[in-house]
Protein backbone atom coordinates (compact mmCIF):
# COMPACT_ATOMS: atom_id res chain seq x y z
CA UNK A 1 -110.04 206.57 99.45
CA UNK A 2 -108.27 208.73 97.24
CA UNK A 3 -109.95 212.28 96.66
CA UNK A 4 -112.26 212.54 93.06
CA UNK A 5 -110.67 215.31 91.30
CA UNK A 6 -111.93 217.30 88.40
CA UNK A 7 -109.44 215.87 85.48
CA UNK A 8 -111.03 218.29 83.10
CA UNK A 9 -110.39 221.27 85.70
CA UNK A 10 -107.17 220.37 85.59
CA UNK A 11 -106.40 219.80 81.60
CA UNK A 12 -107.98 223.22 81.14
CA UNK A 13 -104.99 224.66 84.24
CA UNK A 14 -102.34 222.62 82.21
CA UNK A 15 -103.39 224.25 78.90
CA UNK A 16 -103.66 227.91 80.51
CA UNK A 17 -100.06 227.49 81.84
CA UNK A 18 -98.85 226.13 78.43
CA UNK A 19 -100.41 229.25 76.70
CA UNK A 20 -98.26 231.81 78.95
CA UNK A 21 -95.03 229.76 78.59
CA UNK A 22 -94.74 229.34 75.36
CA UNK A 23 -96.15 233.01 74.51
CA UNK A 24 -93.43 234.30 77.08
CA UNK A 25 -90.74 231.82 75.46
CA UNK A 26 -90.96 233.92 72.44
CA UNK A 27 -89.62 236.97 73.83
CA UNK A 28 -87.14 235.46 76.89
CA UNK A 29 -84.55 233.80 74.62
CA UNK A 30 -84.43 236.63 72.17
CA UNK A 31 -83.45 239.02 75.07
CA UNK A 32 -81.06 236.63 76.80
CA UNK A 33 -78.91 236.25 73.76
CA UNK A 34 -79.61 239.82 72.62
CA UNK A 35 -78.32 241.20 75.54
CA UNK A 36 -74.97 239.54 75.01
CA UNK A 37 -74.79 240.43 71.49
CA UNK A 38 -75.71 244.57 72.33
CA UNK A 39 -72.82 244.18 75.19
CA UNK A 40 -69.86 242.72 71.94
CA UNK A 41 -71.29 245.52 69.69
CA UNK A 42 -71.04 248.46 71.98
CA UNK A 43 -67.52 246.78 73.85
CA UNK A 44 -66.40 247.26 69.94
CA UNK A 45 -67.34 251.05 70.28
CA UNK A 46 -65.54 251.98 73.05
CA UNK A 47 -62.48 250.25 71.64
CA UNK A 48 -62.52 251.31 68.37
CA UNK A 49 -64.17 254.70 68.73
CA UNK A 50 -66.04 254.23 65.54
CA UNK A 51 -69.48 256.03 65.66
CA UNK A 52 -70.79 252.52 62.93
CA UNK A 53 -70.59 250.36 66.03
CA UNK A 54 -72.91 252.73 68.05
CA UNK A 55 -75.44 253.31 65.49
CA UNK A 56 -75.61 249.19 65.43
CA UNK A 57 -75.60 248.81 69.22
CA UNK A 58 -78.59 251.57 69.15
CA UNK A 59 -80.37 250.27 66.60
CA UNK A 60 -80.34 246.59 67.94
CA UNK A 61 -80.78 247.81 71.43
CA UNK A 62 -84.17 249.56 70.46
CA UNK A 63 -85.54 245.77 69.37
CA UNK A 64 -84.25 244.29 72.43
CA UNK A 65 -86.09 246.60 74.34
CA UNK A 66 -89.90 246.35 72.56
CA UNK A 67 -89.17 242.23 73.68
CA UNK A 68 -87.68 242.96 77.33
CA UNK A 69 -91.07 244.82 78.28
CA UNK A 70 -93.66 241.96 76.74
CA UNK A 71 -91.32 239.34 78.22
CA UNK A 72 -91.80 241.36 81.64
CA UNK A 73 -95.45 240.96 81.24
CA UNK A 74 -95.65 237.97 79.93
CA UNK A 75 -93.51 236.39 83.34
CA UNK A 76 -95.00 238.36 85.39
CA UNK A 77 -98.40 236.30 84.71
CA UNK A 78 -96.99 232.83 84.86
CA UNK A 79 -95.91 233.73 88.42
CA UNK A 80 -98.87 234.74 89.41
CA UNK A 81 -100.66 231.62 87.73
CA UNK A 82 -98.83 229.84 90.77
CA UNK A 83 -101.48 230.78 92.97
CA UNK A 84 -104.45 231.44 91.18
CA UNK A 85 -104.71 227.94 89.52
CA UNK A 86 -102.11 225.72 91.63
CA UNK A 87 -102.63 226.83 95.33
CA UNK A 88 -102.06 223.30 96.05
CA UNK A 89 -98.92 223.28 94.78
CA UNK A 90 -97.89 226.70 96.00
CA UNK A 91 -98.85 225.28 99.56
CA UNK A 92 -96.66 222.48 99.40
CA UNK A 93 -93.33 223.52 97.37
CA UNK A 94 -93.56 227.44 98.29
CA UNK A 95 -90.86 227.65 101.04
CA UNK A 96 -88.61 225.53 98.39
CA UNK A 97 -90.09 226.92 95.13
CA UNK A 98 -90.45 230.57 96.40
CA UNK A 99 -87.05 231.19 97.20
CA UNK A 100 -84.95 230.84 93.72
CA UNK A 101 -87.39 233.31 92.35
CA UNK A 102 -87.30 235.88 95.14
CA UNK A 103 -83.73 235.75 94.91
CA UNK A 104 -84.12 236.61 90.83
CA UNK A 105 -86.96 239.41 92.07
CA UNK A 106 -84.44 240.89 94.53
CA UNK A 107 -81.35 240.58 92.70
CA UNK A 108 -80.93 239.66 89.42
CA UNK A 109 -84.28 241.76 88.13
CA UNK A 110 -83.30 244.76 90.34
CA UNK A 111 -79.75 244.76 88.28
CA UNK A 112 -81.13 244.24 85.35
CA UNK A 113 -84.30 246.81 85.31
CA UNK A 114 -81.80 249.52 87.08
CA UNK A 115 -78.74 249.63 84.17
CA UNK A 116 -81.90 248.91 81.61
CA UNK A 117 -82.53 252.33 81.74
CA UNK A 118 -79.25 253.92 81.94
CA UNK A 119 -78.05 251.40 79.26
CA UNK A 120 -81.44 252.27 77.15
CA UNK A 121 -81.85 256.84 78.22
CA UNK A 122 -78.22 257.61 78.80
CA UNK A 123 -76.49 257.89 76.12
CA UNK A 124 -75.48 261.19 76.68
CA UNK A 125 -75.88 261.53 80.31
CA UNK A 126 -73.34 259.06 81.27
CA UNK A 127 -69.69 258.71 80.15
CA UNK A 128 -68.82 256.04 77.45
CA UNK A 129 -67.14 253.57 80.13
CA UNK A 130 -69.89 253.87 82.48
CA UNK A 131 -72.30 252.79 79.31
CA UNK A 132 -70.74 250.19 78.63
CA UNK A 133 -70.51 248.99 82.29
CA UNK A 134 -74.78 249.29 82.16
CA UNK A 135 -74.76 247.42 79.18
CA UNK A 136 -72.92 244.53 80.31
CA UNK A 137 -75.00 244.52 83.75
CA UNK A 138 -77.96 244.45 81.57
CA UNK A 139 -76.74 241.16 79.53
CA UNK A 140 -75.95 239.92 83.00
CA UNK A 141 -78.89 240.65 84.75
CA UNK A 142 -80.96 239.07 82.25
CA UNK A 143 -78.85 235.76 82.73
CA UNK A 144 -79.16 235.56 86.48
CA UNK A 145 -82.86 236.18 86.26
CA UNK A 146 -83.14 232.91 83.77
CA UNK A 147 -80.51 231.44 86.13
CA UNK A 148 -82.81 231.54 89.02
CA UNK A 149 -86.34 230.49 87.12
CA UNK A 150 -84.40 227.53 85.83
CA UNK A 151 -82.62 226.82 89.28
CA UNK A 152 -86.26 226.53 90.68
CA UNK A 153 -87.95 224.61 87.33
CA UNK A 154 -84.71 222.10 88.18
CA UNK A 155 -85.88 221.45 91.24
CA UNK A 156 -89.38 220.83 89.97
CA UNK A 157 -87.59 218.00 87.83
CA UNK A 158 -85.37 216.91 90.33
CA UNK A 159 -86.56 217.36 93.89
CA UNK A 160 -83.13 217.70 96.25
CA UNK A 161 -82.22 219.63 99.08
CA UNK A 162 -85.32 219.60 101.44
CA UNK A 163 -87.35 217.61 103.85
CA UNK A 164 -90.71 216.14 104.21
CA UNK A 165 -92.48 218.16 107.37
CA UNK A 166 -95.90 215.42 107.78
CA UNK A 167 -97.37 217.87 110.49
CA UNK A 168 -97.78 220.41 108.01
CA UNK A 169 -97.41 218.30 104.70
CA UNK A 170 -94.90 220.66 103.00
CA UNK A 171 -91.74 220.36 101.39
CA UNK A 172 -89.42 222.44 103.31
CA UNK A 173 -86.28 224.10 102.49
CA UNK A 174 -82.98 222.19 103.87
CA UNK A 175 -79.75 222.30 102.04
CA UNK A 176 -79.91 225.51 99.00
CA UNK A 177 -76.80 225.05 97.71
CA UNK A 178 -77.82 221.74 96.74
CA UNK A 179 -80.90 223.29 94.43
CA UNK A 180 -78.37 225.71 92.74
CA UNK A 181 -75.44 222.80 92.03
CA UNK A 182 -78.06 220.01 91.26
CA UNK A 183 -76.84 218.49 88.10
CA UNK A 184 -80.62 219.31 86.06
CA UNK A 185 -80.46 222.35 87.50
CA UNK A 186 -77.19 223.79 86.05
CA UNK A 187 -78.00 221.63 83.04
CA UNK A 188 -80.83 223.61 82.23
CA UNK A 189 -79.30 226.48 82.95
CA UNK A 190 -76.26 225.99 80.46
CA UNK A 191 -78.91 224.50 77.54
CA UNK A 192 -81.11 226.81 77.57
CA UNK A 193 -78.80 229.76 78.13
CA UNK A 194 -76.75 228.38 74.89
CA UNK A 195 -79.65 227.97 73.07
CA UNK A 196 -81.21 231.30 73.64
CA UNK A 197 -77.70 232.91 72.51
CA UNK A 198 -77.63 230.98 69.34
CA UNK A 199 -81.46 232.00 68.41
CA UNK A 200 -80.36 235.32 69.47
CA UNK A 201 -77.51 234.86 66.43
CA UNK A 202 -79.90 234.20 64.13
CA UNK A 203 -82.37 236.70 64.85
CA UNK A 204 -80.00 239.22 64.41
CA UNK A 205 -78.55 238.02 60.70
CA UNK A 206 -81.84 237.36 60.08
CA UNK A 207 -83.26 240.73 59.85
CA UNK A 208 -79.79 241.51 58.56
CA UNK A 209 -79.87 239.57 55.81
CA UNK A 210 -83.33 241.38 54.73
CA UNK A 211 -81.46 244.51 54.30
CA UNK A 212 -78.87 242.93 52.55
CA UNK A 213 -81.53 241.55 50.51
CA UNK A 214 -82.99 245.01 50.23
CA UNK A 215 -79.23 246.60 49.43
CA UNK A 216 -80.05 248.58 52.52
CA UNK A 217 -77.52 249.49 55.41
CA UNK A 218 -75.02 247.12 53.83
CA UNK A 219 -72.15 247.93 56.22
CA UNK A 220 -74.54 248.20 59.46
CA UNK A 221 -75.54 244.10 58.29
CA UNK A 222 -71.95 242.69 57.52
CA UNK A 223 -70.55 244.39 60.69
CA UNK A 224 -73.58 242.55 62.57
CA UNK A 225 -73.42 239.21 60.94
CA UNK A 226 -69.85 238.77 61.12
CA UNK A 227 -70.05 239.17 65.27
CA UNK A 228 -73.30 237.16 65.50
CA UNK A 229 -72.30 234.38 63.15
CA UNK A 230 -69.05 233.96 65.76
CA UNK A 231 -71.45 234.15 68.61
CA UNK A 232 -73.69 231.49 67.00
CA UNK A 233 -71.11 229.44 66.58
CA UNK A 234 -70.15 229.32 70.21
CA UNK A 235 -73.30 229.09 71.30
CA UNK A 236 -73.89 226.11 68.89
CA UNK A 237 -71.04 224.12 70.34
CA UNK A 238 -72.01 224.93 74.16
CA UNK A 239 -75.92 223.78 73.07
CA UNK A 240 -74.57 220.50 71.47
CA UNK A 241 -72.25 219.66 74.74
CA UNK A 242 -75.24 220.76 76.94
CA UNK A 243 -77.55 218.70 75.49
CA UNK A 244 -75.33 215.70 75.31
CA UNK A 245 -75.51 216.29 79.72
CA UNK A 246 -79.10 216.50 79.96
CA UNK A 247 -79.32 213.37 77.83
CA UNK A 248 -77.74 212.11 80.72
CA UNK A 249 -79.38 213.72 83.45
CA UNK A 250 -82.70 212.18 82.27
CA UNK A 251 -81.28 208.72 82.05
CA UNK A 252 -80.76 208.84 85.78
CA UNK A 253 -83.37 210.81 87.40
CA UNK A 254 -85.76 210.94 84.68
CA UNK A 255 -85.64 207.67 82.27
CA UNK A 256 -89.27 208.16 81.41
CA UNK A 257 -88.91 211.24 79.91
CA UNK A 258 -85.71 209.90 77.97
CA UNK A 259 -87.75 206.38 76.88
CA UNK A 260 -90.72 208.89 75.42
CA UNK A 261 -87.83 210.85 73.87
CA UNK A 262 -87.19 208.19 71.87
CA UNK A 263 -90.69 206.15 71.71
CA UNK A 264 -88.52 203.35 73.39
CA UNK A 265 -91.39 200.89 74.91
CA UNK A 266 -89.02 197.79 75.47
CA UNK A 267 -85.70 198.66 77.13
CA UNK A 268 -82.37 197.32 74.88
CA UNK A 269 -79.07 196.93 75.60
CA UNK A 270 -76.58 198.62 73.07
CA UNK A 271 -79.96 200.49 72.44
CA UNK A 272 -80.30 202.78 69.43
CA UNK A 273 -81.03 206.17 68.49
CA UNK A 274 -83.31 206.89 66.24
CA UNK A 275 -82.48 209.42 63.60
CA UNK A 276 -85.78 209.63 62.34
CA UNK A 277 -89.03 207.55 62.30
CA UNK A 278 -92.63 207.80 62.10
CA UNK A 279 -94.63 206.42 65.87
CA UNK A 280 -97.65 204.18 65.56
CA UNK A 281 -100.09 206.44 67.28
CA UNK A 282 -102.02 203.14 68.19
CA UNK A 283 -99.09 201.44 70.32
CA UNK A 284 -100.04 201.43 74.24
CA UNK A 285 -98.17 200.06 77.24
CA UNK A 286 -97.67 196.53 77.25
CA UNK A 287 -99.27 195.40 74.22
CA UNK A 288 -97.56 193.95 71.26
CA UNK A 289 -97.65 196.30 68.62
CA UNK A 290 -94.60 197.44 66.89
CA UNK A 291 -93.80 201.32 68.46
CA UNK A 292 -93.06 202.60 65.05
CA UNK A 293 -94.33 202.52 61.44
CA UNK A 294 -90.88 203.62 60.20
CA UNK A 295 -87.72 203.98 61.89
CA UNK A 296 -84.02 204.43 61.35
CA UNK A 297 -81.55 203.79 64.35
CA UNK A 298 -77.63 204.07 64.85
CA UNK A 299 -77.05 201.48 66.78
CA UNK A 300 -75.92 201.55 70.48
CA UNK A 301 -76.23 205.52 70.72
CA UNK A 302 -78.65 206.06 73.30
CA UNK A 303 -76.94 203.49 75.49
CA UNK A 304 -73.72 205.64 74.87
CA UNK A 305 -75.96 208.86 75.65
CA UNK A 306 -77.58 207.71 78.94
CA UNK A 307 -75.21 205.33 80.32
CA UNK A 308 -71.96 206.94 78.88
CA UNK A 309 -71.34 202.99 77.90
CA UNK A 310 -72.53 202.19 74.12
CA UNK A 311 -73.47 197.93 75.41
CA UNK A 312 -75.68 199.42 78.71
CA UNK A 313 -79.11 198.71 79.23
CA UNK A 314 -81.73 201.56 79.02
CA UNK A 315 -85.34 200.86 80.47
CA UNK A 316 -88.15 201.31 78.44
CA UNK A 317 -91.70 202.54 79.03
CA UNK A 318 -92.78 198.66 79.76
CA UNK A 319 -89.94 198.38 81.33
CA UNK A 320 -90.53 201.39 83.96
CA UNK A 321 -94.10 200.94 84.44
CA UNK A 322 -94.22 197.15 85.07
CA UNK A 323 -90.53 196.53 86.64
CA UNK A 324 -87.33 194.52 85.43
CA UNK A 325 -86.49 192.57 88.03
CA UNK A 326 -83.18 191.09 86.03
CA UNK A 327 -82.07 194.73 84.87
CA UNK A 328 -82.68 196.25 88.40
CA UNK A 329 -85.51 198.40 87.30
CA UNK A 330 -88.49 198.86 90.10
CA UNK A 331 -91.67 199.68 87.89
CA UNK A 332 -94.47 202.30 88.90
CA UNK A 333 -96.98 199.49 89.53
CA UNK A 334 -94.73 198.87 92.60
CA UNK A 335 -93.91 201.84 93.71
CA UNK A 336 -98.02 202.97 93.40
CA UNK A 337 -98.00 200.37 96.21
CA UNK A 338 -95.60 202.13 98.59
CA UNK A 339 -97.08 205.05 97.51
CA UNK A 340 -100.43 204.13 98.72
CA UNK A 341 -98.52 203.24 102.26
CA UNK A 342 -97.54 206.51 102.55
CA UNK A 343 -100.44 208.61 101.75
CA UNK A 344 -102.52 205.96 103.87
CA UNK A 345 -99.86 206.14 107.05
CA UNK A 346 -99.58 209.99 106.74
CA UNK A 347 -103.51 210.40 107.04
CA UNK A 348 -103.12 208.21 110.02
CA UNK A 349 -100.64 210.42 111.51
CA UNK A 350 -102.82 213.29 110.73
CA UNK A 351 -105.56 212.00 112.16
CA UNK A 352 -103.75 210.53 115.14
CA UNK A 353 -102.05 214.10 115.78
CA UNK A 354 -105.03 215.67 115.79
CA UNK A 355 -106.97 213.16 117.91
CA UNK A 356 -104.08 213.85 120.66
CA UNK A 357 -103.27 210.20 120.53
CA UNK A 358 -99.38 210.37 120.69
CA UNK A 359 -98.59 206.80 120.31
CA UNK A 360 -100.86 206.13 117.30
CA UNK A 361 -99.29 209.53 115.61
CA UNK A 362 -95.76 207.82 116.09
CA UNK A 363 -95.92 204.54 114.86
CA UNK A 364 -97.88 206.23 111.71
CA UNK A 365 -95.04 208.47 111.50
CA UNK A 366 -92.26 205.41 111.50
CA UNK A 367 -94.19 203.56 109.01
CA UNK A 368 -94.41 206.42 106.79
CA UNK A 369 -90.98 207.46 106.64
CA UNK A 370 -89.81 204.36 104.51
CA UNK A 371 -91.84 205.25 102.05
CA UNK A 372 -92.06 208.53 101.75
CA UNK A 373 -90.15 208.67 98.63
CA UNK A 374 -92.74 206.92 96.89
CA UNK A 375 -95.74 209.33 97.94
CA UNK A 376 -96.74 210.95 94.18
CA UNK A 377 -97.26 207.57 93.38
CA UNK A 378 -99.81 207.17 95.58
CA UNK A 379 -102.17 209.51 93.56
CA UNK A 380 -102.25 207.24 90.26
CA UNK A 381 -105.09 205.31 89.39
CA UNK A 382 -103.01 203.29 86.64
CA UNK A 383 -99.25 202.53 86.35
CA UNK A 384 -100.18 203.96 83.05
CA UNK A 385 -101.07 207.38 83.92
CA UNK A 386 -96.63 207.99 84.45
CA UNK A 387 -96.70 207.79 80.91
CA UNK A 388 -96.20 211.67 78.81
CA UNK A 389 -97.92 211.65 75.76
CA UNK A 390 -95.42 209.40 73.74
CA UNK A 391 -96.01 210.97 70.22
CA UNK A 392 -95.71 214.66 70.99
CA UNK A 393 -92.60 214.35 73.02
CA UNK A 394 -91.05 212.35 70.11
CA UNK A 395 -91.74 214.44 67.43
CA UNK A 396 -90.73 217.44 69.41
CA UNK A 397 -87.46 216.39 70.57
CA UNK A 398 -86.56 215.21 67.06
CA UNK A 399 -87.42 218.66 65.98
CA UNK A 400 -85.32 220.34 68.45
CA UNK A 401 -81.63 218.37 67.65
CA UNK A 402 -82.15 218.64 63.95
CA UNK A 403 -82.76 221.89 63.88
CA UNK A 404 -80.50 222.57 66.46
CA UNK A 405 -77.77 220.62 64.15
CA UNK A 406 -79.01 222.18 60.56
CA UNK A 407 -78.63 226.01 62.16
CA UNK A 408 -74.87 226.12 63.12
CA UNK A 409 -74.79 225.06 59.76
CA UNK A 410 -75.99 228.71 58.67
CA UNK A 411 -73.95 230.53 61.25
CA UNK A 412 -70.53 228.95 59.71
CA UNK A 413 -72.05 229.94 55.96
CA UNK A 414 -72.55 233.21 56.86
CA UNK A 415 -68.92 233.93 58.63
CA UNK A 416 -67.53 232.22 55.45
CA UNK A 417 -69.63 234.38 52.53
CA UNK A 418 -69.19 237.56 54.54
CA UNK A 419 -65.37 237.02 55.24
CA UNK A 420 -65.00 236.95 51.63
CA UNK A 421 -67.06 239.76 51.11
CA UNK A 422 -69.75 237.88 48.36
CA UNK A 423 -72.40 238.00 51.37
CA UNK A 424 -74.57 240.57 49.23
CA UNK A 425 -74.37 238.08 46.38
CA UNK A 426 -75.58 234.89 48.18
CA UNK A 427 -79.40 235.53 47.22
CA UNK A 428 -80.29 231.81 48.74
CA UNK A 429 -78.22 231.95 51.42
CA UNK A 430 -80.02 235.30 52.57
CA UNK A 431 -83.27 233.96 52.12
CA UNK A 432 -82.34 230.78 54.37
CA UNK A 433 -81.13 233.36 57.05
CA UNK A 434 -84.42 234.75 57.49
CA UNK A 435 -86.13 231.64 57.67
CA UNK A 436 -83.47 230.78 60.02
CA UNK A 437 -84.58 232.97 62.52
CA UNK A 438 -88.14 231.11 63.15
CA UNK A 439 -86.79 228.08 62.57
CA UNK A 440 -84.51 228.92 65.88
CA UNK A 441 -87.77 229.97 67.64
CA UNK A 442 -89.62 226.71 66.25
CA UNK A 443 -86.47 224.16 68.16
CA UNK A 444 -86.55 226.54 70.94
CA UNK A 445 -90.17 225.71 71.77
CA UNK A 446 -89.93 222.39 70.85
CA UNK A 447 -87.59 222.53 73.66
CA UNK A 448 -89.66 223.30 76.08
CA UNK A 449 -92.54 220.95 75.13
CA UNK A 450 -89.80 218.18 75.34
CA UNK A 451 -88.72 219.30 79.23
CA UNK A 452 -92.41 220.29 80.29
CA UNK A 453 -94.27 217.72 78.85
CA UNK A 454 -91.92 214.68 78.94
CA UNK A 455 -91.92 214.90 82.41
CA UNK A 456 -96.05 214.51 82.80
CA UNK A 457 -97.91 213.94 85.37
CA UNK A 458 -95.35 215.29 87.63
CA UNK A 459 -95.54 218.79 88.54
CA UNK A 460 -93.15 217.69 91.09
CA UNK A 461 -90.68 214.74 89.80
CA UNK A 462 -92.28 211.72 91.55
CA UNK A 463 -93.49 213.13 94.85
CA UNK A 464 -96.69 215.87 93.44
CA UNK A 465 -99.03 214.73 90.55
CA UNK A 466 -100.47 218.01 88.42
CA UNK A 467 -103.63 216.22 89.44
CA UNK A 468 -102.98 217.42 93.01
CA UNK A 469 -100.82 220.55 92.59
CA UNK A 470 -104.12 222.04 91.18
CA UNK A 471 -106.44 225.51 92.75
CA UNK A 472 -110.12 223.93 94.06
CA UNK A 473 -111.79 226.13 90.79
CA UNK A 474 -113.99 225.26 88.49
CA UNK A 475 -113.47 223.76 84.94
CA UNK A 476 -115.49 227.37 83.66
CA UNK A 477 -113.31 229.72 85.87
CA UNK A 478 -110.30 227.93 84.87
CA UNK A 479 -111.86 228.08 80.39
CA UNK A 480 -112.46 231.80 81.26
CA UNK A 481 -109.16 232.75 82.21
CA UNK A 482 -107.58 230.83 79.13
CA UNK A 483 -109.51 232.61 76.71
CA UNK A 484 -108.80 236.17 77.95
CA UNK A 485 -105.09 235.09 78.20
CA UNK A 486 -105.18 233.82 74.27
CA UNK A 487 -106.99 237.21 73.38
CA UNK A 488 -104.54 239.66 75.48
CA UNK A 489 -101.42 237.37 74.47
CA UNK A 490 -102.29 237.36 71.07
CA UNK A 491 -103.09 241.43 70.70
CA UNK A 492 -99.43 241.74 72.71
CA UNK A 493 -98.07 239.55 70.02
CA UNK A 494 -99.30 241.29 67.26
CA UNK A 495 -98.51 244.53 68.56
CA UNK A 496 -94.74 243.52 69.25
CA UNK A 497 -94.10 242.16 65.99
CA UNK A 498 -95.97 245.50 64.23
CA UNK A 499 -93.75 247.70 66.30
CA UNK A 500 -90.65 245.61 65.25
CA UNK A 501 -91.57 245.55 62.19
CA UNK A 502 -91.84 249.47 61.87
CA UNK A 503 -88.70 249.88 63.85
CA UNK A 504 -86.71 247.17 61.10
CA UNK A 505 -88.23 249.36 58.20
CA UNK A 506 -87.09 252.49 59.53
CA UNK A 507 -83.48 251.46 59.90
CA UNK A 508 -80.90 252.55 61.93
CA UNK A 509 -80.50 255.95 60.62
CA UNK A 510 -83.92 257.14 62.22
CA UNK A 511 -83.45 255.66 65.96
């Protein structure tokens, strides 16, 4: 019998961890492309000499550093959420889990918080060259520390590189050089790396384009456009070529998050991308209604996407929970059944082991092993519970690549205007690039909804439901929490954006 666990518990954990992630996601991609940006502006000073390109690296430095601190905080809790609301989890993944982000504790934060205060206080207690060297380790720092989170958050959606120990039933550390190289894992890395230095871009002409707007600091906002429009436009091309990999990272260790992507219930050959289209909230698994109200595809992209072969077959949600026996595809209503196997054999072996009854414990053990692969799927109730909520991760990932197409787009408009000098003229375009800037922010969370949520129920892919990576709490501890966390993130939020807002009103001049 499979344990009776407190869904609503649970929901309430899932929500609380949401809340942190995407309050923290505010303020980590900001400072990740920020730091690179500060590191071009000040290498510019120290070649050039000229005192313009310090007063811009100072005066974008100062922002950078009111969103380093609350994006400090703001991690800080969602590590420590870990084992106040999934001990569970903690228990089983920790010697795997634990280890990418005591690595980014030891090193990469270390580097990072040591140069952030030399780069930030020393100014004139430290030579030019050694500055600059802070400055860069700073921009670096901040890299290896996403480099790590992400290496472990990989792992979480592609389990490699460790064993199965049944006496203890926890995932143990085996191979970690096959976390760091594991093909999600350097995927994310590179996507969300790219992506974080093209919002960066656009934060900074953003707020540049306001003083433009205001005829204020007209030099200080041309010299910073022109570099972060180039930047942008890097970034943009990296985020595009990125994205094209983890399109095909899902379609192989994944394909449920990538048929939810695209609401794709039956599975097609030469199957289509949609370009746009509104979901019939109504359609379920396996009944006959039509997936979308309106739709239009290009035909045989997503099997060119997934499959790298535009006439391929690509499994949809039917197709995954119920099996395709002609197209190869073994559906979650089997693999529940192996599932159940081994969570049945490795209670056996528990119980065995701890009855002393050696012979018992081993044949439990061999029967386990074949299907141990299977063992998250012995927690589901319903093929249908491996399903993400359809709708949301639609809608968000069609968010993310069209804004993530549209703002290159404003980069390569402003390089053009402001290489021939009519920036200051381009009233619409300014006003664009300072909606730009939360537009960026909106397709960066939509991001993450898309790679958190497509991948539901699986805190870890296939082998740990959320449902049992959860704390033994109760559903009003777990409410509490949540609301103290909306009230402090939201008074953090507001203070951030009142201090950057006083700091962008002052100017450059006055920091």
């Amino acid at each position: 019998m499979l344990e009776q666990i407190d869904l609503t518990m649970v929901n309430w954990a899932r929500a609380q961890f949401a809340l942190t992630a995407m309050y923290h996601w505010i303020f980590v991609p900001l400072t990740l492309g920020l730091s690179f940006l500060l590191a071009f502006y000040e290498t510019l000073y120290y070649r050039t000499g000229n005192e313009e390109w310090k007063r811009i690296t100072k005066f974008w430095m100062g922002l950078f550093a009111i969103n380093f601190a609350i994006g400090v905080a703001t991690g800080i809790i969602l590590e420590f959420q870990f084992g106040t609301n999934w001990s569970n989890y903690s228990w089983m993944v920790g010697d795997i889990f634990g280890a990418p982000l005591a690595i980014e504790g030891i090193f990469a934060f270390f580097l990072e918080a040591t140069f952030f205060a030399v780069m930030l206080f020393g100014w004139d207690r430290v030579s030019k060259k050694f500055h600059l060297v802070a400055t860069w380790m700073v921009a670096i720092g901040s890299n290896l520390s996403a480099l790590w989170i992400l290496v472990a958050n990989g792992w979480m959606q592609h389990p490699v590189g460790m064993q199965f120990n049944p006496d203890l039933a926890r995932f143990e550390m085996k191979d970690i050089g096959a976390l760091i190289l594991s093909p999600v894992a350097v995927g994310k890395f590179t996507h969300v790396t790219s992506s974080s230095f093209l919002l960066a871009s656009l934060f900074v002409i953003g707020i540049s384009s306001w003083y433009l707007l205001k005829g204020r600091h007209v030099e200080m906002a041309k010299k910073s456009i022109i570099v972060a429009a180039v930047f942008g436009l890097v970034a943009s091309a990296l985020v595009g070529f990125t994205g094209d990999e983890s399109a095909y990272s899902n379609a192989r260790f994944q394909p449920m998050k990538l048929a939810a992507f695209e609401g794709l219930y039956d599975g097609e050959t030469s199957a289509g991308l949609v370009a746009m289209g509104v979901m019939n909230h109504d359609k379920q698994p396996g009944d006959d209604q039509d997936a979308f109200l309106f739709e239009v595809k290009v035909p045989g992209v997503l099997s060119l996407l997934a499959n790298r072969e535009a006439g391929s077959f690509v499994p949809g949600i039917n197709d995954l929970l119920y099996g395709n026996a002609e197209q190869g595809v073994m559906g979650v209503k089997e693999k529940m059944v192996q599932g159940r196997i081994a969570v049945n054999q490795l209670a056996a072996y528990k119980d065995a082991k701890k009855a002393g009854d050696e012979v018992a414990a081993k044949a439990a053990l061999a029967a386990f092993v074949p299907h141990q692969d299977f063992i998250g799927f012995g927690y589901l109730n319903t093929p249908e519970e491996a399903v993400p909520p359809v709708p949301l991760v639609f809608y968000s990932f069609h968010i993310m690549v069209i804004l993530g197409t549209m703002l290159p787009m404003i980069c390569l408009l402003f390089l053009f205007y402001t290489y021939k000098d009519t920036i200051a003229k381009q009233k619409w375009l300014l006003g664009l690039g300072m909606i730009s800037m939360f537009l960026a922010h909106l397709a960066s969370q939509a991001g993450w909804v898309v790679a958190e949520v497509g991948r539901q129920p699986w805190a870890i892919q296939n082998l740990l439901p959320v449902s049992v990576a959860r704390s033994n709490l109760t559903t009003g501890t777990v409410q509490t929490t949540f609301f103290m966390f909306l009230v402090l993130f939201t008074i953090l939020l507001i203070a951030e954006v009142g201090i950057m807002l006083k700091q962008i009103n002052i100017g450059p001049e006055e920091n």
